[in-house]
C-alpha atoms as a PDB file:
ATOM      1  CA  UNK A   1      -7.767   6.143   3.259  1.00  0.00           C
ATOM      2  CA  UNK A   2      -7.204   5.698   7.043  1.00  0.00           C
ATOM      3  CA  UNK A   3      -7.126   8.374   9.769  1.00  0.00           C
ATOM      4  CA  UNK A   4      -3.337   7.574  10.858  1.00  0.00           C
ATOM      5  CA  UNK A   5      -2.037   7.311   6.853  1.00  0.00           C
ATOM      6  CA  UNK A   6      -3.628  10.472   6.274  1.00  0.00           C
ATOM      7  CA  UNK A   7      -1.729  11.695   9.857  1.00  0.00           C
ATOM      8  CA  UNK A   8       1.567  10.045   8.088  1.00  0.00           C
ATOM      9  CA  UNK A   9       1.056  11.637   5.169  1.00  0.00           C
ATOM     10  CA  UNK A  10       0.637  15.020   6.280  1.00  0.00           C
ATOM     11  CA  UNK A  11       3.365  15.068   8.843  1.00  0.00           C
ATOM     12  CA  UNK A  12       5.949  13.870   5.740  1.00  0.00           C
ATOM     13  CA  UNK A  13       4.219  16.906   3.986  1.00  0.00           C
ATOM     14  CA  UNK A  14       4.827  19.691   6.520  1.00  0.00           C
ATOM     15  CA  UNK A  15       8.464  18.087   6.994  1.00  0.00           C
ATOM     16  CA  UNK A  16       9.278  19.055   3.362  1.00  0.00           C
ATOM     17  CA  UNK A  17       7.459  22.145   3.565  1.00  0.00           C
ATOM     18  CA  UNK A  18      10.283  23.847   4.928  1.00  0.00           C
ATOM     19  CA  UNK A  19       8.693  27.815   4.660  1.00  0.00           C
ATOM     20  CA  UNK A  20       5.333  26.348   6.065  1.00  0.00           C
ATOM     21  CA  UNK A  21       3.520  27.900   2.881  1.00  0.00           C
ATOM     22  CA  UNK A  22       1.339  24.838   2.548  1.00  0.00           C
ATOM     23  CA  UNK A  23       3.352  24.177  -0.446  1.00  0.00           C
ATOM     24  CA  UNK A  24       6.332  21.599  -1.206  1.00  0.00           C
ATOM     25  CA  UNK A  25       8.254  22.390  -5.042  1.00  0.00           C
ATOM     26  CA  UNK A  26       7.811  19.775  -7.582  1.00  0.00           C
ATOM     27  CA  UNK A  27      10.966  19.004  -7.865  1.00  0.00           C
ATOM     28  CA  UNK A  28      10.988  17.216  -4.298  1.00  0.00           C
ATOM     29  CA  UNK A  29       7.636  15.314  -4.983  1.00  0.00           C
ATOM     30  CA  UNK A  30       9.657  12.362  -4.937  1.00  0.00           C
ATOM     31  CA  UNK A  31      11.591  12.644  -2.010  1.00  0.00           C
ATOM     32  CA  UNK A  32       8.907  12.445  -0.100  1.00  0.00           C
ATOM     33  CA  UNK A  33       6.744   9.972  -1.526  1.00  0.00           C
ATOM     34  CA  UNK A  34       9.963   7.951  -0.686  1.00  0.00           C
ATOM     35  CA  UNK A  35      10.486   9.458   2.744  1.00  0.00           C
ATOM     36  CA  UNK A  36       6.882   7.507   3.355  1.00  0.00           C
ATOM     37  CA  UNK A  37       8.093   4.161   2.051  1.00  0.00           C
ATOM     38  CA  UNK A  38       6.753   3.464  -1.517  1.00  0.00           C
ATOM     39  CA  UNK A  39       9.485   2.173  -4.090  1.00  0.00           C
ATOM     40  CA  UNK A  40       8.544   4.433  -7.337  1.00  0.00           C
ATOM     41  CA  UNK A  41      10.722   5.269 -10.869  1.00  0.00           C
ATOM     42  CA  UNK A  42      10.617   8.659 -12.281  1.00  0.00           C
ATOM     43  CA  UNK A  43       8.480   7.413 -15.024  1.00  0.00           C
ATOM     44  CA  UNK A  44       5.855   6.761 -12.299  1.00  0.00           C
ATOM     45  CA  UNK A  45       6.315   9.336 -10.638  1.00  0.00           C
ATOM     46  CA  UNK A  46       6.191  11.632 -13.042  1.00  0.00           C
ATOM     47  CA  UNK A  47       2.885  10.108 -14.727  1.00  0.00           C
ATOM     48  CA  UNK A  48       1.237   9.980 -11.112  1.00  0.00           C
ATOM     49  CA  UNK A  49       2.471  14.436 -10.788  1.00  0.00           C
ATOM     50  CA  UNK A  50       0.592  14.737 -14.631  1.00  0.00           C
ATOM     51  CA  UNK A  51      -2.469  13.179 -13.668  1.00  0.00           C
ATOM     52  CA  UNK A  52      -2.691  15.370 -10.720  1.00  0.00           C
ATOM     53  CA  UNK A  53      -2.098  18.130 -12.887  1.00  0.00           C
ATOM     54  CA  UNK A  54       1.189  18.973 -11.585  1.00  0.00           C
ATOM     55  CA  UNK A  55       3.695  21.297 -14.079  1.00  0.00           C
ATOM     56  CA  UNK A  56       7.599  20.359 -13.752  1.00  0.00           C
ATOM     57  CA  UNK A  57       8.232  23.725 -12.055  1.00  0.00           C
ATOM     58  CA  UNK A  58       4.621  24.233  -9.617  1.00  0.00           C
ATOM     59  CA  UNK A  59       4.675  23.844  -5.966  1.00  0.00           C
ATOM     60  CA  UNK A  60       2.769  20.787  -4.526  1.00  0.00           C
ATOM     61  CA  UNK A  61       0.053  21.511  -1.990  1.00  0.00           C
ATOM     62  CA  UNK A  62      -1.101  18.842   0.535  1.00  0.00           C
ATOM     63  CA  UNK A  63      -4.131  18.119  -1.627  1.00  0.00           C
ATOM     64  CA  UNK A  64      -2.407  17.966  -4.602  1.00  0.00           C
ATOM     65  CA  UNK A  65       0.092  15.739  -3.239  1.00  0.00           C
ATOM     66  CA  UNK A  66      -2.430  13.109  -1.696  1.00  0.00           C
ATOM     67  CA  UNK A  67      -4.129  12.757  -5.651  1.00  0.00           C
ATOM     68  CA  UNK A  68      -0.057  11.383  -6.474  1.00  0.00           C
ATOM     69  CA  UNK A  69      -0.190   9.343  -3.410  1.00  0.00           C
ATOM     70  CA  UNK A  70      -3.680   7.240  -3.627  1.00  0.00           C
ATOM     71  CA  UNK A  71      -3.036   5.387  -6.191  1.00  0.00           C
ATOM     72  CA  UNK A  72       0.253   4.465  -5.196  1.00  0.00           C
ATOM     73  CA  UNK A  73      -0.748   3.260  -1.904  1.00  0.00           C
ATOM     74  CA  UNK A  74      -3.121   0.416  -3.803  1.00  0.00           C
ATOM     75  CA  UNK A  75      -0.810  -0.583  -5.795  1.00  0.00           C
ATOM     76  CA  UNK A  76       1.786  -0.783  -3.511  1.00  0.00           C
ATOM     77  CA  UNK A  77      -0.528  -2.849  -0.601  1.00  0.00           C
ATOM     78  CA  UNK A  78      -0.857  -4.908  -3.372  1.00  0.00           C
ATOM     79  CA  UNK A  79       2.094  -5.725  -4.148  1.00  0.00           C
ATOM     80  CA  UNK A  80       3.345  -6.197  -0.731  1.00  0.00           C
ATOM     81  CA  UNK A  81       0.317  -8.668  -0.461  1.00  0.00           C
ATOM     82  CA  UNK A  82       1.615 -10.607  -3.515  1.00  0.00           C
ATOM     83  CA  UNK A  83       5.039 -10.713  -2.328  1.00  0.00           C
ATOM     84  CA  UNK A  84       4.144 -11.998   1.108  1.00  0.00           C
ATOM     85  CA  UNK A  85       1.877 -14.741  -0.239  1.00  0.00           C
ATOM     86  CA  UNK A  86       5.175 -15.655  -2.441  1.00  0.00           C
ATOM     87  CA  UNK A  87       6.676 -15.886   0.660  1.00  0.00           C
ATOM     88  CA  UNK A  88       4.770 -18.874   1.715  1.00  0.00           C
ATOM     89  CA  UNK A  89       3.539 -20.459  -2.027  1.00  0.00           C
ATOM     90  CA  UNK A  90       6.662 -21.610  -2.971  1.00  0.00           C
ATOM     91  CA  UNK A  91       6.044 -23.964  -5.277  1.00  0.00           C
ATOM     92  CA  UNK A  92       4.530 -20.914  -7.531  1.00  0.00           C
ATOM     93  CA  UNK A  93       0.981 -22.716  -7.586  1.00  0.00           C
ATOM     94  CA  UNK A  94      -0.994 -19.689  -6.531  1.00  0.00           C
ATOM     95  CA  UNK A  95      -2.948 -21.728  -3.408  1.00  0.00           C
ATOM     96  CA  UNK A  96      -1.526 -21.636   0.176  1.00  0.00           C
ATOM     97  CA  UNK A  97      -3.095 -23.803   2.826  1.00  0.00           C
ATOM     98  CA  UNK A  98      -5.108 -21.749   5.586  1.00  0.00           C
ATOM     99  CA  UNK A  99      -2.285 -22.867   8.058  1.00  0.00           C
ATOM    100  CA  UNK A 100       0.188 -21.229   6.278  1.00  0.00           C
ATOM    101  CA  UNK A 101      -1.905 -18.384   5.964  1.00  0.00           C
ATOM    102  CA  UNK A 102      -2.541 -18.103   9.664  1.00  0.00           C
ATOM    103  CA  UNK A 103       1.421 -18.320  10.641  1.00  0.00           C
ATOM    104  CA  UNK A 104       2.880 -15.496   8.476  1.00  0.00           C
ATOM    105  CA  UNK A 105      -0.390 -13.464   8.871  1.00  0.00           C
ATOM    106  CA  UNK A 106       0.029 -13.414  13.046  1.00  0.00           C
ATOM    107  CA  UNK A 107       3.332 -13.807  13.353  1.00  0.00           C
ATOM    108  CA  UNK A 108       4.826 -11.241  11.019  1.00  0.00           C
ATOM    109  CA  UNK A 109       4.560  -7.442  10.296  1.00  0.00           C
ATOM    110  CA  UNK A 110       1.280  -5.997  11.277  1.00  0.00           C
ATOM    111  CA  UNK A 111       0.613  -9.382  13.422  1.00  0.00           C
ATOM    112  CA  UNK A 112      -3.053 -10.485  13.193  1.00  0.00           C
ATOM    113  CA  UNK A 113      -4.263 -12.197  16.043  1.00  0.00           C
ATOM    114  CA  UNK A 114      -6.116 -16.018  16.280  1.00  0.00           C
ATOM    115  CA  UNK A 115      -9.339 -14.364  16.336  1.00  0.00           C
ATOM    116  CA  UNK A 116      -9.062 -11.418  13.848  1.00  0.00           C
ATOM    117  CA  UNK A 117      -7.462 -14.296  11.346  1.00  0.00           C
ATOM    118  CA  UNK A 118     -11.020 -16.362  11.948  1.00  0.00           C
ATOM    119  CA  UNK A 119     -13.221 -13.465  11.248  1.00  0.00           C
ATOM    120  CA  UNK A 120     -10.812 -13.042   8.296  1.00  0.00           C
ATOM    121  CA  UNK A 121     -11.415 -16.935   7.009  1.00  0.00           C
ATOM    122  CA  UNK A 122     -15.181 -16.377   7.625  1.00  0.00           C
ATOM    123  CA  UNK A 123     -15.276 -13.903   4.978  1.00  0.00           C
ATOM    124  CA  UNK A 124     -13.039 -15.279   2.668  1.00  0.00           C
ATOM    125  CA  UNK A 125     -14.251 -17.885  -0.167  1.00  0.00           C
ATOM    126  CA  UNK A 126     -11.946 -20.903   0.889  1.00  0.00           C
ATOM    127  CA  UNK A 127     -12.244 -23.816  -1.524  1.00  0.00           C
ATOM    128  CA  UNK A 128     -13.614 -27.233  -0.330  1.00  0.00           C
ATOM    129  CA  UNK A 129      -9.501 -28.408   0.354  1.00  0.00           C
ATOM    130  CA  UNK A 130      -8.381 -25.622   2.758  1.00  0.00           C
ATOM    131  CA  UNK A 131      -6.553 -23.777   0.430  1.00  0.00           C
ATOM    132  CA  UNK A 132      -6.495 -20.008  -0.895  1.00  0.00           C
ATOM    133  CA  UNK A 133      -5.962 -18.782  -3.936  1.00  0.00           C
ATOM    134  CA  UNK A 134      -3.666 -15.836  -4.657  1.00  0.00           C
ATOM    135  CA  UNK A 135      -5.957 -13.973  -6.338  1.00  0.00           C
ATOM    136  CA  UNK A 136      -9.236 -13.972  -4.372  1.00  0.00           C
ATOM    137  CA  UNK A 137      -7.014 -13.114  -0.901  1.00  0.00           C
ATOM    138  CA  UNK A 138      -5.444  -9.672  -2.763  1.00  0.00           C
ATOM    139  CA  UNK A 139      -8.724  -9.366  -3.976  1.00  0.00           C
ATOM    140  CA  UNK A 140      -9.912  -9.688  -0.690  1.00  0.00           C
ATOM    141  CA  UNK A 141      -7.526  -7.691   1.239  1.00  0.00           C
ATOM    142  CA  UNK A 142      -7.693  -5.023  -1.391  1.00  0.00           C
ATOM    143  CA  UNK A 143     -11.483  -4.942  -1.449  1.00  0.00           C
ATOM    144  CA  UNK A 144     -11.735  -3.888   2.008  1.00  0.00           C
END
């Protein structure tokens, strides 16, 4: 996990922490996993709070609260990958061309520049035609 999510993820912690125990209760778990942005149902959420061992009535402390929010943060970058590579394979084939590629990844969002999108190309396993397939770029992108 990166420095600055970490920071994000603490400061959302000690927001909700409203005593400054180092705890937050259980029952607003999912407040602030969607204060930092990641779409969730209760059935996730409360699967993600069991396998962190969290009881329906226990408070939450940071640590605690990070084991619900790893794997959500995969699965989520993942599926904002796949939904941005939608974006531009719109015929549903699963390839894009490498132009493509290189206009929504440094023009949009988190904007990539010419150069960090070449390093990015070196790395990747393009097929002989200049396309990329779906599944080795979130593999890719995941990976890292």
């Amino acid at each position: 996990m990166e420095g600055s999510a970490q920071d994000h993820i603490t400061e959302a912690f000690r927001l909700f922490d409203r005593d400054g125990d180092g705890m937050i209760p259980a029952s607003e778990v999912g407040t602030v996993v969607r204060a930092l942005g990641y779409i969730i149902t209760e059935a996730e959420l409360n699967s993600a709070m069991k396998k962190a061992g969290v009881s329906g009535r226990s408070g939450v402390n940071l640590a605690t609260f990070r084991k619900i929010i790893e794997p959500l943060e995969t699965s989520n970058y993942s599926k904002q990958l796949n939904e941005a590579f939608a974006t531009i394979d719109r015929e549903g084939s699963g390839v894009v061309r490498v132009a493509e590629l290189r206009h929504l990844l440094t023009t949009l969002g988190d904007k990539l520049t010419d150069e960090e999108f070449d390093i990015l190309l070196q790395e990747m396993d393009l097929d002989k035609g200049g396309e990329i397939r779906r599944t080795d770029f979130i593999h890719f992108m995941t990976s890292r």
